[in-house]
Protein backbone atom coordinates (compact mmCIF):
# COMPACT_ATOMS: atom_id res chain seq x y z
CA UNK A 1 22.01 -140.63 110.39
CA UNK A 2 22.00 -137.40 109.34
CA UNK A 3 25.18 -135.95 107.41
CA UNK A 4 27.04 -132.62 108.82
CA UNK A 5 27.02 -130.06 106.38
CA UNK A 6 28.58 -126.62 105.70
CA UNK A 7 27.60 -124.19 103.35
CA UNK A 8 31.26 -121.97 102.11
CA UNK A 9 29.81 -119.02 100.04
CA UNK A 10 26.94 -116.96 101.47
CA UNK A 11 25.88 -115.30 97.90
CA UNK A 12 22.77 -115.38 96.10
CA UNK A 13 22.36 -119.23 95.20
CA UNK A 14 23.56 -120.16 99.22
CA UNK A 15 20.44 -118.41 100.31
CA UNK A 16 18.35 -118.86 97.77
CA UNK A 17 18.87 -123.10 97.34
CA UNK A 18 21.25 -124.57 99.21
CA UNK A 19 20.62 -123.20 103.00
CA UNK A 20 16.76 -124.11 102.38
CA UNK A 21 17.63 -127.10 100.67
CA UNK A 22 19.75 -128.17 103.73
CA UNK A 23 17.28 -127.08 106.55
CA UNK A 24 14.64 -128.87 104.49
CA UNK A 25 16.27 -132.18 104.61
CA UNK A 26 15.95 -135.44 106.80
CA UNK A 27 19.65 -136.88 105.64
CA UNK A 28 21.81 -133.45 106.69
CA UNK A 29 22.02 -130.74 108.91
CA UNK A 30 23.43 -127.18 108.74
CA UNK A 31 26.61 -127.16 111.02
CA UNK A 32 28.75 -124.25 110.05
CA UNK A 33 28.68 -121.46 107.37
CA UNK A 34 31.76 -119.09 105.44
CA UNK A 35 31.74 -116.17 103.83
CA UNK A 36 34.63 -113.24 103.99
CA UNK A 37 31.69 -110.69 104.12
CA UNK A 38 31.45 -110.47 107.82
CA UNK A 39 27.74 -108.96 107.99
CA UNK A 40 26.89 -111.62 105.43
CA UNK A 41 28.63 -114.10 107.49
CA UNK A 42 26.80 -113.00 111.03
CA UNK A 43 23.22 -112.67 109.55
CA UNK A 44 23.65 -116.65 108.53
CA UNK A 45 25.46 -117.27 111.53
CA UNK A 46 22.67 -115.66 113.80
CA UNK A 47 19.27 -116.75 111.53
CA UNK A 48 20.40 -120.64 112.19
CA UNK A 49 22.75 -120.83 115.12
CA UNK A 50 25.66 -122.15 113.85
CA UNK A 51 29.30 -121.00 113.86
CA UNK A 52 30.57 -119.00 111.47
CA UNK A 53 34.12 -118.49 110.17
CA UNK A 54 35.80 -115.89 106.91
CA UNK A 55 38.05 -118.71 106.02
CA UNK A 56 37.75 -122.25 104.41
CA UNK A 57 40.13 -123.80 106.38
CA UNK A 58 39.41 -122.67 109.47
CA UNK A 59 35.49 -124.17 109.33
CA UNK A 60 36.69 -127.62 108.02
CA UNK A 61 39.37 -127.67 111.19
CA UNK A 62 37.27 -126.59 113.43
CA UNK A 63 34.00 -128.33 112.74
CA UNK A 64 35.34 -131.03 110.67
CA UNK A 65 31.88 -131.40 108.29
CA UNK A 66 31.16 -134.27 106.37
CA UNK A 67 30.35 -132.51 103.42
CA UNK A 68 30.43 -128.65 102.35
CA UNK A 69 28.38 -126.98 99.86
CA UNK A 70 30.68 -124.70 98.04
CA UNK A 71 29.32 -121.65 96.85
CA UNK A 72 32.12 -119.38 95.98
CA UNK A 73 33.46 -117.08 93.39
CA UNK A 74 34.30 -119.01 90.66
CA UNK A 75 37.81 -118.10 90.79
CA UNK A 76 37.88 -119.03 94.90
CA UNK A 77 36.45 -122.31 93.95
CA UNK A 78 39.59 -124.54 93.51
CA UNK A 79 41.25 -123.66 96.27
CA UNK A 80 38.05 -124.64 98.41
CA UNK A 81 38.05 -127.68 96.75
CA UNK A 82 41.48 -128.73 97.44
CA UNK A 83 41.16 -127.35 100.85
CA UNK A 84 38.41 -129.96 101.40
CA UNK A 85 40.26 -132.65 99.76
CA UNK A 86 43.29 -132.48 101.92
CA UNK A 87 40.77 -133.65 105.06
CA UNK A 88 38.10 -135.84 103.27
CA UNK A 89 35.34 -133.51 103.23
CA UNK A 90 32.97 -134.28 99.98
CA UNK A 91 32.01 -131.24 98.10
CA UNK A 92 28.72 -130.02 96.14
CA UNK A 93 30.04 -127.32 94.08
CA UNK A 94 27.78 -124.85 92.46
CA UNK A 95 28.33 -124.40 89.29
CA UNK A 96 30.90 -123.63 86.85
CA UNK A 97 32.72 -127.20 88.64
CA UNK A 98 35.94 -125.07 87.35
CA UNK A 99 37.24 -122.18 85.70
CA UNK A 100 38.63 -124.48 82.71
CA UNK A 101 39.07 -127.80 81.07
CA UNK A 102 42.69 -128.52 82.68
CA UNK A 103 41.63 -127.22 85.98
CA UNK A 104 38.55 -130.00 86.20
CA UNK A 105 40.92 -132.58 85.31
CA UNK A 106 42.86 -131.53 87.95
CA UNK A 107 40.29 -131.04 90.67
CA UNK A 108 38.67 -134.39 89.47
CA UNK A 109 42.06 -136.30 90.31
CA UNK A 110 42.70 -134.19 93.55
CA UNK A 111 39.59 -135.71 94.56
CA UNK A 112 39.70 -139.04 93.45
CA UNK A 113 43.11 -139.50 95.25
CA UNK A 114 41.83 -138.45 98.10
CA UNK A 115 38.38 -140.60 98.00
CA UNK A 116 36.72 -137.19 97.90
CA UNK A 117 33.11 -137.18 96.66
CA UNK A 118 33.06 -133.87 94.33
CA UNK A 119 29.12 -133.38 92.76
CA UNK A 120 28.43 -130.37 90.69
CA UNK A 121 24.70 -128.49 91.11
CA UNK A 122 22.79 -127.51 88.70
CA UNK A 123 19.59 -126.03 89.94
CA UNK A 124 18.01 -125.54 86.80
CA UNK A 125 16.83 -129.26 86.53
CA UNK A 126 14.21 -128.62 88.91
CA UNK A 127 13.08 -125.85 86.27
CA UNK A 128 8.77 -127.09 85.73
CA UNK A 129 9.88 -127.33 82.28
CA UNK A 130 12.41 -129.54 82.73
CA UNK A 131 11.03 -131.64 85.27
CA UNK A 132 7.84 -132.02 83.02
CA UNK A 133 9.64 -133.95 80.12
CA UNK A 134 9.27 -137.64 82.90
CA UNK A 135 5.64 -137.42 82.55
CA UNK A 136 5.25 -136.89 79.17
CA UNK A 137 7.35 -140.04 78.36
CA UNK A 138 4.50 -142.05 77.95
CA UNK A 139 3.56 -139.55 74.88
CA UNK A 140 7.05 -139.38 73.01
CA UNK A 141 8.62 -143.11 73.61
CA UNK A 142 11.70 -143.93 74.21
CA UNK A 143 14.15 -140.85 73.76
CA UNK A 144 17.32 -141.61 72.09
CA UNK A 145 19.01 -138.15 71.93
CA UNK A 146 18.38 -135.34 74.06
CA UNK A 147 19.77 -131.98 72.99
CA UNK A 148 19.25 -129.09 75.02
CA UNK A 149 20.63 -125.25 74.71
CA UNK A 150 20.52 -122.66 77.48
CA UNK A 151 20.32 -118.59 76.30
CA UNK A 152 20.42 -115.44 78.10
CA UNK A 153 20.46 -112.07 76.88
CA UNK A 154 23.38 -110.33 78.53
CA UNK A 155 24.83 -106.55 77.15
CA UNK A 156 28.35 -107.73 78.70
CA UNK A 157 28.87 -111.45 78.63
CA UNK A 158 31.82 -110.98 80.98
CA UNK A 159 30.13 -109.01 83.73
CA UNK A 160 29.72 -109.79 87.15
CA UNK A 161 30.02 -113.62 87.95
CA UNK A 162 30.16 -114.61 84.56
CA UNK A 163 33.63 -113.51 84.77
CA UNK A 164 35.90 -112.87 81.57
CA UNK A 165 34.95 -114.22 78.03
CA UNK A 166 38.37 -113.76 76.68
């Protein structure tokens, strides 16, 4: 059976991962798609022939998915979430999961209280480099401590999505 999924967020990692992700899978199918951007919104809308809506809420009452993909502006993201908590639809959230330590606390229990499934992405895990480190286990044993740093170099750290690094 294959799970009914909407994608809320039509930015870069929507189109670039999740939507092929989604129409590449057996176990879900694309069933609605959100974005506030209405040319955005109608390009998805009319590339895979689903409904479209501007607003969260709207989608979930209207199509009633069994899981959305939520793509959003990191500071739209929580009140996706609790949107979709409020009538049992799991979430994938792309990453940040929240804006702030109290914030995932709070999401986390929104969820839990609600027997909401809420999975972070992280797309990066797929990276060759990455994904190389299962076959060379054979080579380097049994790891007991993995430590692993991400960098970027970045003129303004608080550009863009990265939002505000005070």
């Amino acid at each position: 059976m294959k799970r009914r999924a909407a994608v809320i967020g039509l930015g870069h990692q929507a189109l670039e991962d999740h939507l092929p992700g989604l129409l590449a899978s057996n176990r879900a199918e694309l069933v609605a798609v959100c974005d506030n951007d209405p040319d955005a919104l109608r390009a998805q809308q009319d590339t895979h022939n689903v409904p479209g809506f501007t607003r969260a809420a709207d989608l979930l009452d209207n199509v009633a998915p069994d899981f959305a993909i939520v793509a959003v502006p990191h500071h739209a993201g929580r009140a996706v979430i609790e949107e979709c908590a409020v009538r049992g639809v799991h979430v994938l959230k792309e990453k940040p999961f929240a804006t702030s330590l109290p914030e995932a606390r709070e999401l986390a229990a929104i969820c839990q209280q609600a027997q909401v499934q809420l999975m972070v992405t992280l797309q990066r895990r797929f990276n060759p480099l990455h994904a190389s480190v299962v076959q060379l286990l054979d080579q380097i044993g049994t790891p007991f401590l993995i430590d692993g740093e991400y960098t970027f170099h970045t003129d303004d750290p608080g550009a863009g999505w990265r939002g505000d690094v005070s």
